[in-house]
N, C-alpha and C. Protein backbone atom coordinates (compact mmCIF):
# COMPACT_ATOMS: atom_id res chain seq x y z
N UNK A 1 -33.07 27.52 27.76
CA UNK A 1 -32.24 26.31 27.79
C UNK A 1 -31.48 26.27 29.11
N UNK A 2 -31.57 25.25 29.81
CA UNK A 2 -30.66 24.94 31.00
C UNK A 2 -29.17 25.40 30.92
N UNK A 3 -28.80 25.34 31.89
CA UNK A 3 -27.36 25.10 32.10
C UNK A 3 -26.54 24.18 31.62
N UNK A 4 -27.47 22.96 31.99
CA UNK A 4 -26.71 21.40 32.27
C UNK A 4 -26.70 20.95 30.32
N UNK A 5 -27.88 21.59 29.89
CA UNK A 5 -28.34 21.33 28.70
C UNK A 5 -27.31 22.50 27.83
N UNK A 6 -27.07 23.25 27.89
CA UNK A 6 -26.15 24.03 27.17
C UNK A 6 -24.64 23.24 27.62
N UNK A 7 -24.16 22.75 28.75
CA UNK A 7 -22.71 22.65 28.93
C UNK A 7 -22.60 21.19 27.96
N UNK A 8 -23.80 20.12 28.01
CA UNK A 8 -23.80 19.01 27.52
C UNK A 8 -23.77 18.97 26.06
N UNK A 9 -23.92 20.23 25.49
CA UNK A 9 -23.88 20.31 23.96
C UNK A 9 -22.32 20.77 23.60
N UNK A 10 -21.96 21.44 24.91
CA UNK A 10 -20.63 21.94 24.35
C UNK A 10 -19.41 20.38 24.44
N UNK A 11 -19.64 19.87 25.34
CA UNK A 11 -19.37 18.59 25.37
C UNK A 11 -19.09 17.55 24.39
N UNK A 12 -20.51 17.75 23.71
CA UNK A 12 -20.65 17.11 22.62
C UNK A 12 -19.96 17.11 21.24
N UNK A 13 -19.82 18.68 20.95
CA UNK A 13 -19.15 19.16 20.15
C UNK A 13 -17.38 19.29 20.34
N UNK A 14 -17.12 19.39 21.36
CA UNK A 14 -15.61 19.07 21.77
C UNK A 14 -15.39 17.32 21.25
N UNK A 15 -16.46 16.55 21.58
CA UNK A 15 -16.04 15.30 21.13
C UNK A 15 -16.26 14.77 19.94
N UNK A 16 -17.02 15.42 19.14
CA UNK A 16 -17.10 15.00 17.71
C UNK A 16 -15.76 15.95 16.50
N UNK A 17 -15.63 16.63 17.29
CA UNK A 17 -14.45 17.36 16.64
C UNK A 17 -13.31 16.78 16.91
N UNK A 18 -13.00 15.88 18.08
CA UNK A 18 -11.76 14.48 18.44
C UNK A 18 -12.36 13.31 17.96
N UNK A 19 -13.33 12.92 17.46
CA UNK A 19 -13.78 12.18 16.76
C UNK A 19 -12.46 11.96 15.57
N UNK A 20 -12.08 10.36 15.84
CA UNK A 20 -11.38 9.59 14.76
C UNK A 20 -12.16 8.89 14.20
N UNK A 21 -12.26 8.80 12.51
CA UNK A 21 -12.88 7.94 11.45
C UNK A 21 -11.92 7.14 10.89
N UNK A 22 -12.70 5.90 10.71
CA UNK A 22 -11.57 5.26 10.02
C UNK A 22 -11.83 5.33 8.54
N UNK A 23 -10.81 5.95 7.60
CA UNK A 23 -10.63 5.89 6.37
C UNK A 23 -9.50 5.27 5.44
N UNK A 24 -9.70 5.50 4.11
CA UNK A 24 -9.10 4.51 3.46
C UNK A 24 -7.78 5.74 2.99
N UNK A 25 -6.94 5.22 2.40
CA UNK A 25 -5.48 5.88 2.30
C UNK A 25 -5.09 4.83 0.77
N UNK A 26 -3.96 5.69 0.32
CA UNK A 26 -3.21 4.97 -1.19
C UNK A 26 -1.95 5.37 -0.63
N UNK A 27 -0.77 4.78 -0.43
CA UNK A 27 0.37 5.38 -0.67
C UNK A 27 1.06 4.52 -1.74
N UNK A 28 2.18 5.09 -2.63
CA UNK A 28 3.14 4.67 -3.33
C UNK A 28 2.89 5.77 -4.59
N UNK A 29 3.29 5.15 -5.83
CA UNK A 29 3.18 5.53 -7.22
C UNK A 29 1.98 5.82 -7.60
N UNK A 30 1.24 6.66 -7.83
CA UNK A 30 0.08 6.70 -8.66
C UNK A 30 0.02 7.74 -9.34
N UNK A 31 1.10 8.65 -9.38
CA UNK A 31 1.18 9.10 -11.05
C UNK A 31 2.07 8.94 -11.91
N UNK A 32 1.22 8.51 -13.08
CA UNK A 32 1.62 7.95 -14.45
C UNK A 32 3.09 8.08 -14.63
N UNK A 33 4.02 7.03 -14.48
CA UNK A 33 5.41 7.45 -15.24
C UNK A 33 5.50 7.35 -16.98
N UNK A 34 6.68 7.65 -17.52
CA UNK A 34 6.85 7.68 -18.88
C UNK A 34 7.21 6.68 -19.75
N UNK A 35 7.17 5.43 -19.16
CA UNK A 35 7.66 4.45 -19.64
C UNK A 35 7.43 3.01 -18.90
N UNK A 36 7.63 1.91 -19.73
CA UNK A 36 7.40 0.74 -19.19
C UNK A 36 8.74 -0.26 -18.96
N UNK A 37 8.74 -0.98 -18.08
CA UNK A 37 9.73 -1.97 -18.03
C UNK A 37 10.28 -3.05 -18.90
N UNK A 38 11.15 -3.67 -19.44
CA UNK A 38 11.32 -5.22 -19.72
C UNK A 38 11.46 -5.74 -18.70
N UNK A 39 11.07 -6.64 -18.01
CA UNK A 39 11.21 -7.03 -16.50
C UNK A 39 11.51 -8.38 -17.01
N UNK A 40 12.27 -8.67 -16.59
CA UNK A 40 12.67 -10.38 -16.37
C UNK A 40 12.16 -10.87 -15.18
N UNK A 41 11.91 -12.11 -15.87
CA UNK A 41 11.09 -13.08 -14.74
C UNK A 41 12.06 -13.89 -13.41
N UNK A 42 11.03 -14.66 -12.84
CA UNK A 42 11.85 -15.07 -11.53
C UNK A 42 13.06 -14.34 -10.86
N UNK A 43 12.62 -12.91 -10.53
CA UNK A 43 13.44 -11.59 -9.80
C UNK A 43 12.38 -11.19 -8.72
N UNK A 44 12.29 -10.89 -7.55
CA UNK A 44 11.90 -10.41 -6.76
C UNK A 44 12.15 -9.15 -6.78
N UNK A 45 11.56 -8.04 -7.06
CA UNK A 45 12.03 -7.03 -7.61
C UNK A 45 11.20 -5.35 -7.23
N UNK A 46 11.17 -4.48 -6.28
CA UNK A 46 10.46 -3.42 -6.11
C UNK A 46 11.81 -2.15 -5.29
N UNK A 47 10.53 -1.40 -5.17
CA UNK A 47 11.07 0.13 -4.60
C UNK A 47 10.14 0.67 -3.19
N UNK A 48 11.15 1.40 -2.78
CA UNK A 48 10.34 1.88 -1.34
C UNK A 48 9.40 2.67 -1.31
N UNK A 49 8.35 2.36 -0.07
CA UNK A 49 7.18 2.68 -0.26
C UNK A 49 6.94 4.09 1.30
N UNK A 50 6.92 4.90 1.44
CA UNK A 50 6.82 5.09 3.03
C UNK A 50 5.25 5.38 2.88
N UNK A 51 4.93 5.16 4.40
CA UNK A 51 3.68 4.85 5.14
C UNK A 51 3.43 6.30 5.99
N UNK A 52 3.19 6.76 5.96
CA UNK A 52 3.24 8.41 6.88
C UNK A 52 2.12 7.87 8.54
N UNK A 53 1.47 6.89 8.12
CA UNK A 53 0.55 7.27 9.50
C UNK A 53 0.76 5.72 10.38
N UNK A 54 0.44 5.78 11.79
CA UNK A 54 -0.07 4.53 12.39
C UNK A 54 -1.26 3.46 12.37
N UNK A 55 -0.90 2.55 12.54
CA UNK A 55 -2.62 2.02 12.80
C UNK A 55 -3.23 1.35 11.18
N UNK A 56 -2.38 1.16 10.37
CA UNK A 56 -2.83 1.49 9.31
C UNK A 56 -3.08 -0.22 8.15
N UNK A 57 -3.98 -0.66 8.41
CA UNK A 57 -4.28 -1.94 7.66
C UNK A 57 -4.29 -2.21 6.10
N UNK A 58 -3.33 -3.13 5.82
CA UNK A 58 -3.04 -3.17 4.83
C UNK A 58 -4.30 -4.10 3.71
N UNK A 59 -4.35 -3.57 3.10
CA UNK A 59 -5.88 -4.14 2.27
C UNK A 59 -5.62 -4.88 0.63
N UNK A 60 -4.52 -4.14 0.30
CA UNK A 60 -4.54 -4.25 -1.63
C UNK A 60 -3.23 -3.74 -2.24
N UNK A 61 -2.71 -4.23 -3.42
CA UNK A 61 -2.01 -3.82 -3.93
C UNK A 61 -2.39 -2.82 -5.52
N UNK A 62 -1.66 -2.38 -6.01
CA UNK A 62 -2.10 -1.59 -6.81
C UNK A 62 -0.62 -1.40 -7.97
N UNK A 63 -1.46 -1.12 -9.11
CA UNK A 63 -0.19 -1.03 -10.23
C UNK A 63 -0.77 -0.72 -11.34
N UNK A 64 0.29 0.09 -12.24
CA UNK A 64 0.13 0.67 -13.69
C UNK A 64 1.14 -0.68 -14.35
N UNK A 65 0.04 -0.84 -15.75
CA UNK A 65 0.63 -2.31 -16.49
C UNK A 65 0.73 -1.64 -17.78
N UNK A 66 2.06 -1.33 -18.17
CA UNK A 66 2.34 -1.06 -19.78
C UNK A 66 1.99 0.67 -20.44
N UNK A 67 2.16 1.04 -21.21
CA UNK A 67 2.20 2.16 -21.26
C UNK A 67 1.05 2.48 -23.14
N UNK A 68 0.40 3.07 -22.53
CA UNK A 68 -0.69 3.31 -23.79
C UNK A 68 0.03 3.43 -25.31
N UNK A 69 1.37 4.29 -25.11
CA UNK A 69 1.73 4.88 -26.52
C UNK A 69 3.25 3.67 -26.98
N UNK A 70 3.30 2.75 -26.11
CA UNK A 70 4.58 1.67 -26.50
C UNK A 70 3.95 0.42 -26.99
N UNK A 71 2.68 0.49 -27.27
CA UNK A 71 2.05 -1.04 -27.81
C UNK A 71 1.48 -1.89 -26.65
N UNK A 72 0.88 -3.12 -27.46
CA UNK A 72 0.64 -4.50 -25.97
C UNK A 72 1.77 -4.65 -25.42
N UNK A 73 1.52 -4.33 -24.06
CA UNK A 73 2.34 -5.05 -23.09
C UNK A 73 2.33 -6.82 -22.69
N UNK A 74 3.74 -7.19 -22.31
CA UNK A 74 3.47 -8.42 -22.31
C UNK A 74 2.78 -8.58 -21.43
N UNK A 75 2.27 -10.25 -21.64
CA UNK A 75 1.37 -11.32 -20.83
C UNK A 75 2.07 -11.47 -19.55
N UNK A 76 2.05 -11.57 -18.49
CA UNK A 76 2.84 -12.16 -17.18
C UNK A 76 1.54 -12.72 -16.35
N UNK A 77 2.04 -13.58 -15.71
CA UNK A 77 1.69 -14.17 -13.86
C UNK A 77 2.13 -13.02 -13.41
N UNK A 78 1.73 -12.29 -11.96
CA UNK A 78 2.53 -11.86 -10.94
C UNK A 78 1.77 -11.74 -9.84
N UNK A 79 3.16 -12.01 -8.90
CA UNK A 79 2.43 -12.17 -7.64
C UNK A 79 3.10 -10.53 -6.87
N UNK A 80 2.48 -9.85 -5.94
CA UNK A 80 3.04 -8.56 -5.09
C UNK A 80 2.68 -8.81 -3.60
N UNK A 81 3.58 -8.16 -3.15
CA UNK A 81 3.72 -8.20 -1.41
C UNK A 81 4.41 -7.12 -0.98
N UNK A 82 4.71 -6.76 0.14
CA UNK A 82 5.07 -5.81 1.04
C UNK A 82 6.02 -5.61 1.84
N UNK A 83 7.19 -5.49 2.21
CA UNK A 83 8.12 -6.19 2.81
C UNK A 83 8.57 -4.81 3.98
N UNK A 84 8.76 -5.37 4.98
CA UNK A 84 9.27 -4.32 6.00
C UNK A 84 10.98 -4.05 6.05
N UNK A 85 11.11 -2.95 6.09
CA UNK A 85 12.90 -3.01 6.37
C UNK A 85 13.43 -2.69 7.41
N UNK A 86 14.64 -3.64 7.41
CA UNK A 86 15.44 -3.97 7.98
C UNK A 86 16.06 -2.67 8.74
N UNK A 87 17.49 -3.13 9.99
CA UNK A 87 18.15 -1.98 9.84
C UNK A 87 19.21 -1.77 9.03
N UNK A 88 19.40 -2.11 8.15
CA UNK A 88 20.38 -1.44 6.80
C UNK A 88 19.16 -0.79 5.55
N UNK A 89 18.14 -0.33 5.91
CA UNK A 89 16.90 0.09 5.04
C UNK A 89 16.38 -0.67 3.91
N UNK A 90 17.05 -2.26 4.15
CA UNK A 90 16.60 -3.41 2.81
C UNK A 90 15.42 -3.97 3.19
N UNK A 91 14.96 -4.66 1.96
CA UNK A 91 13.68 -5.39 2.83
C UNK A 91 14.20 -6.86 3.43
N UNK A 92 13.24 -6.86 4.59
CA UNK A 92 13.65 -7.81 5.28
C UNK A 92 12.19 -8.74 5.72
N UNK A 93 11.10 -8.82 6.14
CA UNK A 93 10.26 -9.42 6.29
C UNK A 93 9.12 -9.50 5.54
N UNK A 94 8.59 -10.53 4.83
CA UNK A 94 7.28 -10.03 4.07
C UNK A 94 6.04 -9.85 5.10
N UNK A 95 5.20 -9.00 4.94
CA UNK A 95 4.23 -8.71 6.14
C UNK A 95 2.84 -9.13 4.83
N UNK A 96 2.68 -9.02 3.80
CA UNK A 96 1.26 -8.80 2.72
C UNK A 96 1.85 -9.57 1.60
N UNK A 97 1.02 -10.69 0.81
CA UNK A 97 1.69 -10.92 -0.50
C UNK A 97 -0.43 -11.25 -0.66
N UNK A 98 -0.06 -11.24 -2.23
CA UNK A 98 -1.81 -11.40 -3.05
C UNK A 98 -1.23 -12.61 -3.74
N UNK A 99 -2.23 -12.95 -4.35
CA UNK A 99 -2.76 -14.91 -4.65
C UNK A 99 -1.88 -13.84 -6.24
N UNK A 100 -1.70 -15.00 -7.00
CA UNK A 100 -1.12 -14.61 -8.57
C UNK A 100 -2.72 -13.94 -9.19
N UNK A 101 -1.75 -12.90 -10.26
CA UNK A 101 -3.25 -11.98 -10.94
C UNK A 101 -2.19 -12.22 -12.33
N UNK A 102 -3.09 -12.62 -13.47
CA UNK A 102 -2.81 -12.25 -14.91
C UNK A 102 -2.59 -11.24 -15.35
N UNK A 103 -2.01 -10.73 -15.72
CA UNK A 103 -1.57 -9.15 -16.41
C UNK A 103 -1.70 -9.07 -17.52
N UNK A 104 -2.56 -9.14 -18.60
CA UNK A 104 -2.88 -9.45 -20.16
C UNK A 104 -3.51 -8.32 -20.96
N UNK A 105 -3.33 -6.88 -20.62
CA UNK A 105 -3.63 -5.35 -21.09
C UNK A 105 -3.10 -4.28 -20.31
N UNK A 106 -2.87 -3.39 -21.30
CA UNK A 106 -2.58 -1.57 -20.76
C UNK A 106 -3.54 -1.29 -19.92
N UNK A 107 -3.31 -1.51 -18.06
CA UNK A 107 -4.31 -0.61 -18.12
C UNK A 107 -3.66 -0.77 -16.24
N UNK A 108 -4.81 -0.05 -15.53
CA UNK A 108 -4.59 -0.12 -13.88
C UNK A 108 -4.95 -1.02 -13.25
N UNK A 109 -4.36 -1.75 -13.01
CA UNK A 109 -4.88 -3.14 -11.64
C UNK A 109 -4.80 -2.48 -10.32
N UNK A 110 -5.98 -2.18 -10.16
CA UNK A 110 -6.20 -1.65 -8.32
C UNK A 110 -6.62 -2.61 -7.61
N UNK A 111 -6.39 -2.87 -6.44
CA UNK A 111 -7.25 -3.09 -5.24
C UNK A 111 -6.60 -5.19 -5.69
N UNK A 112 -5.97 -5.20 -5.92
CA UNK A 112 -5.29 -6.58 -6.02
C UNK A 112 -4.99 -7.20 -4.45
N UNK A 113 -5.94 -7.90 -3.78
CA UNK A 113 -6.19 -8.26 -2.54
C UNK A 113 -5.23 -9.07 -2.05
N UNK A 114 -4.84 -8.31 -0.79
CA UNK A 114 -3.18 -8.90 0.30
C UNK A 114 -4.23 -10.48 0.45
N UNK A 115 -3.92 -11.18 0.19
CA UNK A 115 -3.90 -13.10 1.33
C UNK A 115 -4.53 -12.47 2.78
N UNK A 116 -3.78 -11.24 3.64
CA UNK A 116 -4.36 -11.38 4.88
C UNK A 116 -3.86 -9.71 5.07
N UNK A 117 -4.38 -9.15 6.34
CA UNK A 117 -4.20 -7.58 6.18
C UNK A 117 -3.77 -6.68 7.90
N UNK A 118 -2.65 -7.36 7.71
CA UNK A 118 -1.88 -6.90 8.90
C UNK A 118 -1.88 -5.82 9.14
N UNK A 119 -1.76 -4.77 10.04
CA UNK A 119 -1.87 -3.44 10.58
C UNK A 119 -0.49 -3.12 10.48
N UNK A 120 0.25 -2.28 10.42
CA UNK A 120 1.28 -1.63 10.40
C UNK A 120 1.43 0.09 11.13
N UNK A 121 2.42 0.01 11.00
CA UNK A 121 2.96 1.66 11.82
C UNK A 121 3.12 2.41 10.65
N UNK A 122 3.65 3.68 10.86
CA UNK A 122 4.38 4.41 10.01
C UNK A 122 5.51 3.68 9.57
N UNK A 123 6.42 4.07 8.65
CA UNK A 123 7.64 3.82 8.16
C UNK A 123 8.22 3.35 6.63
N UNK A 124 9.02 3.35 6.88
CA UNK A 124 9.36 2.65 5.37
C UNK A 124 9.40 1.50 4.99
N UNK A 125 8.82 1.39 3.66
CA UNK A 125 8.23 -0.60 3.49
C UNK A 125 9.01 -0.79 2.03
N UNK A 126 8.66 -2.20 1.82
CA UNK A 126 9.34 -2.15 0.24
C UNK A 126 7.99 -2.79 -0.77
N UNK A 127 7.88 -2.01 -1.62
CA UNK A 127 6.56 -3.17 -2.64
C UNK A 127 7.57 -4.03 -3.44
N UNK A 128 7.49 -4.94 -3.65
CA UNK A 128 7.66 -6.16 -4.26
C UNK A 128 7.07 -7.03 -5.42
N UNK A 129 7.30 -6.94 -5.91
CA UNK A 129 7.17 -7.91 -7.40
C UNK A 129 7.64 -8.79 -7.84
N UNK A 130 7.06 -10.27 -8.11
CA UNK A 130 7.88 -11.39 -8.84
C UNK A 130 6.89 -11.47 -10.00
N UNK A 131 7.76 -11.71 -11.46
CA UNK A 131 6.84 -11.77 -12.59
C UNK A 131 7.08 -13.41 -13.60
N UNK A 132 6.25 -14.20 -13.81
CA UNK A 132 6.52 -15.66 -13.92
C UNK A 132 7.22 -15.32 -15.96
N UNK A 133 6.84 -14.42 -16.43
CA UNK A 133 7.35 -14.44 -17.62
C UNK A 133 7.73 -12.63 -17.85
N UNK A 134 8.38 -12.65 -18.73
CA UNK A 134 9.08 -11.23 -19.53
C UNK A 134 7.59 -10.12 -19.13
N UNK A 135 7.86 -9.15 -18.29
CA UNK A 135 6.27 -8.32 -17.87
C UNK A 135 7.61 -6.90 -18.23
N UNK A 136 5.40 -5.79 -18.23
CA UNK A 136 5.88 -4.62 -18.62
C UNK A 136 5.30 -3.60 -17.56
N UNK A 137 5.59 -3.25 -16.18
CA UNK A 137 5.31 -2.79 -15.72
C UNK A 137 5.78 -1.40 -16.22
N UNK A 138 4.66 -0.14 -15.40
CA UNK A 138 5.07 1.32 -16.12
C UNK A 138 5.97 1.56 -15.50
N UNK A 139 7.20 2.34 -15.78
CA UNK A 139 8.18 2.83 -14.70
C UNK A 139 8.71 4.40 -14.95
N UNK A 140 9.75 4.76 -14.51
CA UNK A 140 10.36 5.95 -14.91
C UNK A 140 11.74 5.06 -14.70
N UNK A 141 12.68 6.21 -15.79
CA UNK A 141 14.21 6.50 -15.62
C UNK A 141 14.39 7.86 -15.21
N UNK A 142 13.52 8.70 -14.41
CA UNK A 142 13.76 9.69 -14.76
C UNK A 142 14.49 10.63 -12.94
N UNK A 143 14.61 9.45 -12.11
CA UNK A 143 15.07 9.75 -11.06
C UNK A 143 16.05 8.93 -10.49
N UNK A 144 17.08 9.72 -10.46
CA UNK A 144 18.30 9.10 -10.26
C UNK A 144 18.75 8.38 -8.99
N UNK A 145 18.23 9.10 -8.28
CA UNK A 145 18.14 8.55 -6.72
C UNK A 145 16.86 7.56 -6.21
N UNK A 146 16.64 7.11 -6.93
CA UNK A 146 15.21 6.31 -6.38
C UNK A 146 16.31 4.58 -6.17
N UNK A 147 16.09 4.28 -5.17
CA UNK A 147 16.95 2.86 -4.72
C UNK A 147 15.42 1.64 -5.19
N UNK A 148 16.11 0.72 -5.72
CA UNK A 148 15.43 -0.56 -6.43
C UNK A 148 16.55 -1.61 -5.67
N UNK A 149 15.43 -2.75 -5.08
CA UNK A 149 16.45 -3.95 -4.39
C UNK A 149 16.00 -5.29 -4.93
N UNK A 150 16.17 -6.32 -5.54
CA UNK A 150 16.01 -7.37 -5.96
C UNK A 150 17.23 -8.61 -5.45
N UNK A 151 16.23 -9.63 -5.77
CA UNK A 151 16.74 -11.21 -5.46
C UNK A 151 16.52 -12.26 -6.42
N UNK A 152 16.93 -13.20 -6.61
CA UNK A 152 16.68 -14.28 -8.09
C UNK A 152 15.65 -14.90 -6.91
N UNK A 153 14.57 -15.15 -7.34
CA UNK A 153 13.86 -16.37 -6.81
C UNK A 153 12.79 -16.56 -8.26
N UNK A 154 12.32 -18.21 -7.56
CA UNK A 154 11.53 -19.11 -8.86
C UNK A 154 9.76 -18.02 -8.52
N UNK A 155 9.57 -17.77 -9.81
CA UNK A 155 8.39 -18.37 -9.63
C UNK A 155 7.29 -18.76 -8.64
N UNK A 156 7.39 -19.80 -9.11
CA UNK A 156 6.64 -20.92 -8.65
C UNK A 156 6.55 -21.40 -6.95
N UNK A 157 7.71 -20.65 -6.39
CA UNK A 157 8.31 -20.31 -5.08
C UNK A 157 7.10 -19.54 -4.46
N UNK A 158 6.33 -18.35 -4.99
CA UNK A 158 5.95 -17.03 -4.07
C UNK A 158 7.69 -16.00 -3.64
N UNK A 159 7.14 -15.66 -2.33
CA UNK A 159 7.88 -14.94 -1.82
C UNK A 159 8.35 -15.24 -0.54
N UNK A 160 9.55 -15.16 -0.94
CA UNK A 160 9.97 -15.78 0.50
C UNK A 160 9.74 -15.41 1.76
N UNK A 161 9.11 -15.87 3.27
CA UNK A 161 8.94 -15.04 4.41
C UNK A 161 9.85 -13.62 5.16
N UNK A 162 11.22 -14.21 4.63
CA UNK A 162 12.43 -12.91 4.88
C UNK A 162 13.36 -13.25 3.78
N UNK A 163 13.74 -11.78 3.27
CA UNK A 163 14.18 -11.85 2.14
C UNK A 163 15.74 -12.45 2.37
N UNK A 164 16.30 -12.88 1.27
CA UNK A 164 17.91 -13.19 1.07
C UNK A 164 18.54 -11.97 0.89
N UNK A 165 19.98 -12.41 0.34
CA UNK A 165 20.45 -12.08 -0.08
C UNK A 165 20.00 -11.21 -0.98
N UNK A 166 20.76 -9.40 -1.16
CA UNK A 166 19.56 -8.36 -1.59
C UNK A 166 20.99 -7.89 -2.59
N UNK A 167 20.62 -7.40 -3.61
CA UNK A 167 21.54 -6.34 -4.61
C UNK A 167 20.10 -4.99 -5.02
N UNK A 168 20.94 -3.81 -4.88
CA UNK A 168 20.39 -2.98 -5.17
C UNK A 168 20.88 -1.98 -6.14
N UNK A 169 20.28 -1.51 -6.92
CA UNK A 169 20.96 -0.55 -7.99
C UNK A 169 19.84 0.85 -8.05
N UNK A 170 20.27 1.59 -8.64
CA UNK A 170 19.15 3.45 -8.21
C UNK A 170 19.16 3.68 -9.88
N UNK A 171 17.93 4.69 -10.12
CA UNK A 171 17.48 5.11 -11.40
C UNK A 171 16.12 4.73 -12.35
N UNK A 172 15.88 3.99 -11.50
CA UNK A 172 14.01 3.13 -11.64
C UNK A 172 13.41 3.40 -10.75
N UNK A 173 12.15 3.74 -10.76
CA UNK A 173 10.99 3.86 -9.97
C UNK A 173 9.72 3.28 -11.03
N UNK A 174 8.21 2.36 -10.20
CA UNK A 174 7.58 1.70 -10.83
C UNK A 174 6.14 2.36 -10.12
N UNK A 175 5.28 2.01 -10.83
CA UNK A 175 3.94 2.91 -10.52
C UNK A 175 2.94 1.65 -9.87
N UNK A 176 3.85 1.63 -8.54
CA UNK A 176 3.29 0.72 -7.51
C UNK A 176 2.57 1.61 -6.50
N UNK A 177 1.63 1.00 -5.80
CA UNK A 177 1.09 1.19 -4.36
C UNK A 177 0.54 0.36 -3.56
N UNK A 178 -0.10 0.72 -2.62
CA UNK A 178 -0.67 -0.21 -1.54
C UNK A 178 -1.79 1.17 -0.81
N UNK A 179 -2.82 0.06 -1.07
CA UNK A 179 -3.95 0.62 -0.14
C UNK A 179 -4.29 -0.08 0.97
N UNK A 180 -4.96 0.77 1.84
CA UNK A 180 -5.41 0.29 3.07
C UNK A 180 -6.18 1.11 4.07
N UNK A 181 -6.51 0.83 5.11
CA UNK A 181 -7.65 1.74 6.11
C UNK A 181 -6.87 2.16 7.16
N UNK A 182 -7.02 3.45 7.75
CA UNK A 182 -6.29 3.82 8.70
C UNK A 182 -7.42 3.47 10.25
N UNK A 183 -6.57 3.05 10.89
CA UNK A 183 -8.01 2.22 11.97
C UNK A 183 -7.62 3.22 13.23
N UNK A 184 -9.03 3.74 13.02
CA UNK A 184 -8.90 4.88 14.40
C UNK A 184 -8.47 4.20 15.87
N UNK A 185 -8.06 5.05 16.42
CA UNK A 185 -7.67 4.12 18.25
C UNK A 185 -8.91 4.10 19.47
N UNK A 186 -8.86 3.39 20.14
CA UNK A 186 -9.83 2.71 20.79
C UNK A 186 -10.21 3.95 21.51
N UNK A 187 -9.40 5.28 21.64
CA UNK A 187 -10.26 6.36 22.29
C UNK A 187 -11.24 6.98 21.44
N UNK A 188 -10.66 6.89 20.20
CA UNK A 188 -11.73 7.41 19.16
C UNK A 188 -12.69 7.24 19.14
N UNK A 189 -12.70 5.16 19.16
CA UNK A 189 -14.12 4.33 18.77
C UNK A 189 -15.10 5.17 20.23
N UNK A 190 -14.18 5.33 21.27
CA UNK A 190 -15.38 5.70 22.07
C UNK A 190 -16.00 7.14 22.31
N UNK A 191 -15.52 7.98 21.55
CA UNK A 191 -16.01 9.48 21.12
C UNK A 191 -17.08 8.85 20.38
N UNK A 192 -16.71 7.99 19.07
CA UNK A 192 -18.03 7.71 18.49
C UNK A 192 -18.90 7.42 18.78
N UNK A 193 -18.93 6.51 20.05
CA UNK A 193 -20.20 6.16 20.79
C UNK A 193 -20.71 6.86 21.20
N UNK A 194 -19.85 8.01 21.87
CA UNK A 194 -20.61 9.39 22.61
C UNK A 194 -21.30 10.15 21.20
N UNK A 195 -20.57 10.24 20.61
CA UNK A 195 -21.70 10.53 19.16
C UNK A 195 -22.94 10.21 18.89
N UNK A 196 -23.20 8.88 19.04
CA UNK A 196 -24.94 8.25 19.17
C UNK A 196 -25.10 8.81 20.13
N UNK A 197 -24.85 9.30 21.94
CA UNK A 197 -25.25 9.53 22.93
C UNK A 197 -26.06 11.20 22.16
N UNK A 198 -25.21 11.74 21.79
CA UNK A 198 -25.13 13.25 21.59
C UNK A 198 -26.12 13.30 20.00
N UNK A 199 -26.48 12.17 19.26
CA UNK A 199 -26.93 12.19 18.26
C UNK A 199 -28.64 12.30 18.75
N UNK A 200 -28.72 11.24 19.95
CA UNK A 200 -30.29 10.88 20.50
C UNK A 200 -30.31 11.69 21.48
N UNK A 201 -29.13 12.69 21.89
CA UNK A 201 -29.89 13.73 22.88
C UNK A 201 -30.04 14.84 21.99
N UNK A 202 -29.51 15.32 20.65
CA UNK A 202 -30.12 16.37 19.90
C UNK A 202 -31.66 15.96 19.20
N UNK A 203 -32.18 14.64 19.22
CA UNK A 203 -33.52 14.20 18.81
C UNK A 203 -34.64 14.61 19.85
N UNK A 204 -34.26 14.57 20.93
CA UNK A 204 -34.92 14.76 22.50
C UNK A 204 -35.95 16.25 22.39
């Protein structure tokens, strides 16, 4: 084996090992709490979500509806979105909201599709919930420090582009999330290309 042909493999392998993929990610709630909500309707109503990585496209919402061993959960409309915070750590901009989904059984609504799927940074976000009638989302009481921020809005409204006026109270947490793809950076995409280069020179 050459020289040129041995240094070009080592090459190769330095760059598939910096090789960025883009994959999919869940952050928020996704294990089971002990209990379900009475949620009153027309409240804008969630808990903070943090985001650990950059780059990161927002795709879906996600949620636990009612709790197996408390009976049918109620019927609701609801609509969910995403909200960025502010500097006092409230939410302040909606960045993701999904079209209304029926909630009419115990069970997991995944992958409940954002309207549109903005990219985001790291940081801390807020998930959001408005419910058009009495809903039973799963929750806990079982953490005292978990901060919950809500607003009265209709319905029939959606969500407002930046939030109002905010009251917050601690001791609820809800078995929310948000999925999405982490989108490798444009040096990555081009390791990958060198990947096909290095794919059709190991065929050679």
């Amino acid at each position: 084996m050459s020289k040129h042909r041995s240094l070009g493999g080592v090459v190769c392998s330095l760059a598939l090992a910096m090789a960025g993929v883009a994959h999919a990610d869940t952050y928020g709630n996704t294990n089971p709490f002990e209990t379900q909500s009475g949620h009153s309707p027309n409240y804008v109503l969630g808990v903070e979500v943090t985001i650990p990585v950059d780059d990161f496209e927002l795709e879906s919402f996600g949620l636990m509806y009612g709790h197996e061993d408390l009976g049918a959960p109620e019927i609701s409309n609801a609509i969910f979105g995403l909200y960025s915070a502010g500097g006092d750590g409230l939410p302040l901009s909606l960045l993701a909201i999904t079209n209304p989904i029926n909630l009419n059984t115990q069970q997991t609504y995944d992958n409940i599709a954002f309207t549109s799927t903005p990219i985001v940074d790291s940081g801390t976000y807020w998930m959001m919930a408005i419910y058009e009638t009495l809903a039973s989302p799963r929750m806990t009481l079982l953490d005292g420090t978990s901060l919950v921020a809500y607003w009265s809005y209709s319905y029939g409204a959606g969500m407002p582009d930046t939030a109002p006026a905010i009251t917050t109270y601690t001791g609820q947490d809800f078995n929310y999330w948000v999925n999405g793809t982490v989108i490798p950076a444009p040096g990555a995409l081009a390791t990958l290309g060198l990947f096909g280069l290095c794919a059709a020179r190991r065929r050679r």
